[in-house]
C-alpha atoms as a PDB file:
ATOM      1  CA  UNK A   1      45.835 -17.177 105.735  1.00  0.00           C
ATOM      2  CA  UNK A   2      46.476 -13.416 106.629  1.00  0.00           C
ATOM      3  CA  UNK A   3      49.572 -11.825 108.239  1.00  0.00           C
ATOM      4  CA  UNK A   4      47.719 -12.151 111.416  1.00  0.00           C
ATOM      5  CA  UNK A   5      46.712 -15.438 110.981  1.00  0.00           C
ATOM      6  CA  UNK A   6      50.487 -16.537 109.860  1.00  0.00           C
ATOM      7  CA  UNK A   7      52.046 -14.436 112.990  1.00  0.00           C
ATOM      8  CA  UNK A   8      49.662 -15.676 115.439  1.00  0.00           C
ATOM      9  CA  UNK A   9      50.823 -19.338 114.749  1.00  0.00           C
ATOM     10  CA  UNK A  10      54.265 -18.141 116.402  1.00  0.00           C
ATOM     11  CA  UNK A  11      54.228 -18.850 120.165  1.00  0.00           C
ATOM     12  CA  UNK A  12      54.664 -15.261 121.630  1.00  0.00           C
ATOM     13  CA  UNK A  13      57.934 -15.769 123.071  1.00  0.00           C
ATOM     14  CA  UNK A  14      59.656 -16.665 119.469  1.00  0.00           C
ATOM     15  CA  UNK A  15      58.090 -13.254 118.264  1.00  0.00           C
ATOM     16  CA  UNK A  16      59.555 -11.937 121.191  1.00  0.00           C
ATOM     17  CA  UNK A  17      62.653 -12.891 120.469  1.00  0.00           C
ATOM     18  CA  UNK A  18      62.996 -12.873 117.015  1.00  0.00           C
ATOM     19  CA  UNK A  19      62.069  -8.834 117.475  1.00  0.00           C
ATOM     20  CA  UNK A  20      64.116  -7.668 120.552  1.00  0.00           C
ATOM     21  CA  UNK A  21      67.361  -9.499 118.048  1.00  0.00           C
ATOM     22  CA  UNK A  22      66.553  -8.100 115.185  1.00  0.00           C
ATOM     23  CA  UNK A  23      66.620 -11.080 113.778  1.00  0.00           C
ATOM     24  CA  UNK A  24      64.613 -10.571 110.701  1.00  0.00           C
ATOM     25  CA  UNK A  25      66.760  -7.692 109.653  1.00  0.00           C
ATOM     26  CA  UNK A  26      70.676  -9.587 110.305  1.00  0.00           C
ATOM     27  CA  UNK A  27      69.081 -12.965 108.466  1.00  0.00           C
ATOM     28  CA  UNK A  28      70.851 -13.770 105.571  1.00  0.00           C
ATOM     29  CA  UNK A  29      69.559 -16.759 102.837  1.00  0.00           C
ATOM     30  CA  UNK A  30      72.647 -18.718 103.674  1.00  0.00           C
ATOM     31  CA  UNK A  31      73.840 -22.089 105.240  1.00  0.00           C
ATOM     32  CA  UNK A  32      76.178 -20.753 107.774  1.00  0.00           C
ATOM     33  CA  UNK A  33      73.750 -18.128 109.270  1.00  0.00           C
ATOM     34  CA  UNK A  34      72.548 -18.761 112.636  1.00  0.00           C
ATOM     35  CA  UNK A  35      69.486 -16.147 112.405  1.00  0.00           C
ATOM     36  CA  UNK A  36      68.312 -17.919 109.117  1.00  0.00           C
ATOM     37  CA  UNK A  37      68.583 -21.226 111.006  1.00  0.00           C
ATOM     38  CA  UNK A  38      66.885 -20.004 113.704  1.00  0.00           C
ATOM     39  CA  UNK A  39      64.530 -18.488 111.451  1.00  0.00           C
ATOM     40  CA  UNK A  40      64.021 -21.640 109.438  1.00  0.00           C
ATOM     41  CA  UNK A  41      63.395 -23.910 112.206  1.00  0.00           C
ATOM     42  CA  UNK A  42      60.354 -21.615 113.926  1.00  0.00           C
ATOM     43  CA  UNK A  43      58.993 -21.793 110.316  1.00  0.00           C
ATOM     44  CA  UNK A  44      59.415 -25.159 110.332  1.00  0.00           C
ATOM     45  CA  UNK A  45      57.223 -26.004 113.217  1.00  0.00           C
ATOM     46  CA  UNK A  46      54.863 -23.471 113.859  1.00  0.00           C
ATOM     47  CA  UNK A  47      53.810 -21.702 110.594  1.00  0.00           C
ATOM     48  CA  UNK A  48      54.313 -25.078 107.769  1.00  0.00           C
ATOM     49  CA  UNK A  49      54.842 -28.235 110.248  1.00  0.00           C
ATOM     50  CA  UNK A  50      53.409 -30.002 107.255  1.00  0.00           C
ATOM     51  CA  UNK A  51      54.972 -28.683 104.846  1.00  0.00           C
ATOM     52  CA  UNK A  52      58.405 -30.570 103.246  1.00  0.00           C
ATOM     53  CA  UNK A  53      61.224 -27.439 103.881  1.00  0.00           C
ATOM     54  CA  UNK A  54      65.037 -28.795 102.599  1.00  0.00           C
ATOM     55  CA  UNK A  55      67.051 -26.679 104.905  1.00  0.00           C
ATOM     56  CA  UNK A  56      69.276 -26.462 101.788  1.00  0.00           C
ATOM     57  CA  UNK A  57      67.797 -25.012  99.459  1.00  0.00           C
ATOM     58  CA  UNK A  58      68.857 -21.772  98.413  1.00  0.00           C
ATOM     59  CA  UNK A  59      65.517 -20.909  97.302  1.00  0.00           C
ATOM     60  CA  UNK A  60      63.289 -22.171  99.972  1.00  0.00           C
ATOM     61  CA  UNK A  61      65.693 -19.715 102.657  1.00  0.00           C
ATOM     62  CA  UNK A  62      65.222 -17.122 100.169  1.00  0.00           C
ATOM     63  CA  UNK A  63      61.493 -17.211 100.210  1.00  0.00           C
ATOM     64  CA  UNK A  64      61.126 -18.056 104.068  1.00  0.00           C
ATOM     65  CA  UNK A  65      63.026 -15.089 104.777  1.00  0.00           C
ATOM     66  CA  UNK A  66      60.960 -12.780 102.534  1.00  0.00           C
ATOM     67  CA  UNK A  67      57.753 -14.770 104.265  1.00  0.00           C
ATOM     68  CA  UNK A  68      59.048 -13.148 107.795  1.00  0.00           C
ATOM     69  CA  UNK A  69      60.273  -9.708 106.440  1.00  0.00           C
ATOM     70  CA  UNK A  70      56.865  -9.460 105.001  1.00  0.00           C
ATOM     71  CA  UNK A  71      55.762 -10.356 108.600  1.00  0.00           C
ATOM     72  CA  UNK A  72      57.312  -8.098 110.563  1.00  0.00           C
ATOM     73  CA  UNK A  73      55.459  -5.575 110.921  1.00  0.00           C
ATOM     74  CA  UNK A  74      52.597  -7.930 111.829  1.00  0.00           C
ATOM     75  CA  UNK A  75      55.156  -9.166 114.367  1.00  0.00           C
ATOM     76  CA  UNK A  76      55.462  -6.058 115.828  1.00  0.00           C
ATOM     77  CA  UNK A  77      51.793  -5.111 116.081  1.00  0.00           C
ATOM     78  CA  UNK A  78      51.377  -8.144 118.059  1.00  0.00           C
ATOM     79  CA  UNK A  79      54.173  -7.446 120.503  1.00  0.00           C
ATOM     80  CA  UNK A  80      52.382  -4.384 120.861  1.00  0.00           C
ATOM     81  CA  UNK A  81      49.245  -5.775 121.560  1.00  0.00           C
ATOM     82  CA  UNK A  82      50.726  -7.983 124.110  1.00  0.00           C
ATOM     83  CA  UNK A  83      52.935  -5.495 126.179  1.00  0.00           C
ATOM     84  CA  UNK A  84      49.932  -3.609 125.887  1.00  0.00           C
ATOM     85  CA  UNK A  85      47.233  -6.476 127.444  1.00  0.00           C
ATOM     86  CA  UNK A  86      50.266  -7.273 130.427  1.00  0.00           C
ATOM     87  CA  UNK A  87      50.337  -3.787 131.277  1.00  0.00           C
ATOM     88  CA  UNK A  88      46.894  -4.251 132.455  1.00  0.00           C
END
């Protein structure tokens, strides 16, 4: 799967919101953070629903949250795209 492909699988009012909070950015890989929850949990069902994710693991946060910084941009370019097509 591509960037694109990944991003796209993130109804367009999570990457909304997950942008205009700079969400991505104030994540941190641990328990008590309410970003990497949030984070965690749009992972969860839209980009790996299959996918077994402990919400513990120290590891699995620290790779989800490189998944999304890697995404970003993507994220952006998609907002773009959007604000762009409702401009219209």
């Amino acid at each position: 799967m591509t960037l694109t492909e990944i991003a796209k699988t993130i109804p367009s009012e999570y990457r909304k919101e997950i942008l205009e909070t700079n969400m991505i950015s104030r994540a941190t890989a641990s328990y008590s953070d309410a970003s990497m929850a949030y984070l965690l949990q749009i992972w969860k069902t839209y980009v790996a629903p299959d996918e077994e994710i402990d919400m513990g693991c120290g590891l699995c946060k620290e790779r989800i949250l490189t998944n999304f910084k890697q995404l970003q941009d993507t994220l952006v370019k998609l907002e773009q795209q959007s604000n762009l097509l409702n401009a219209i």
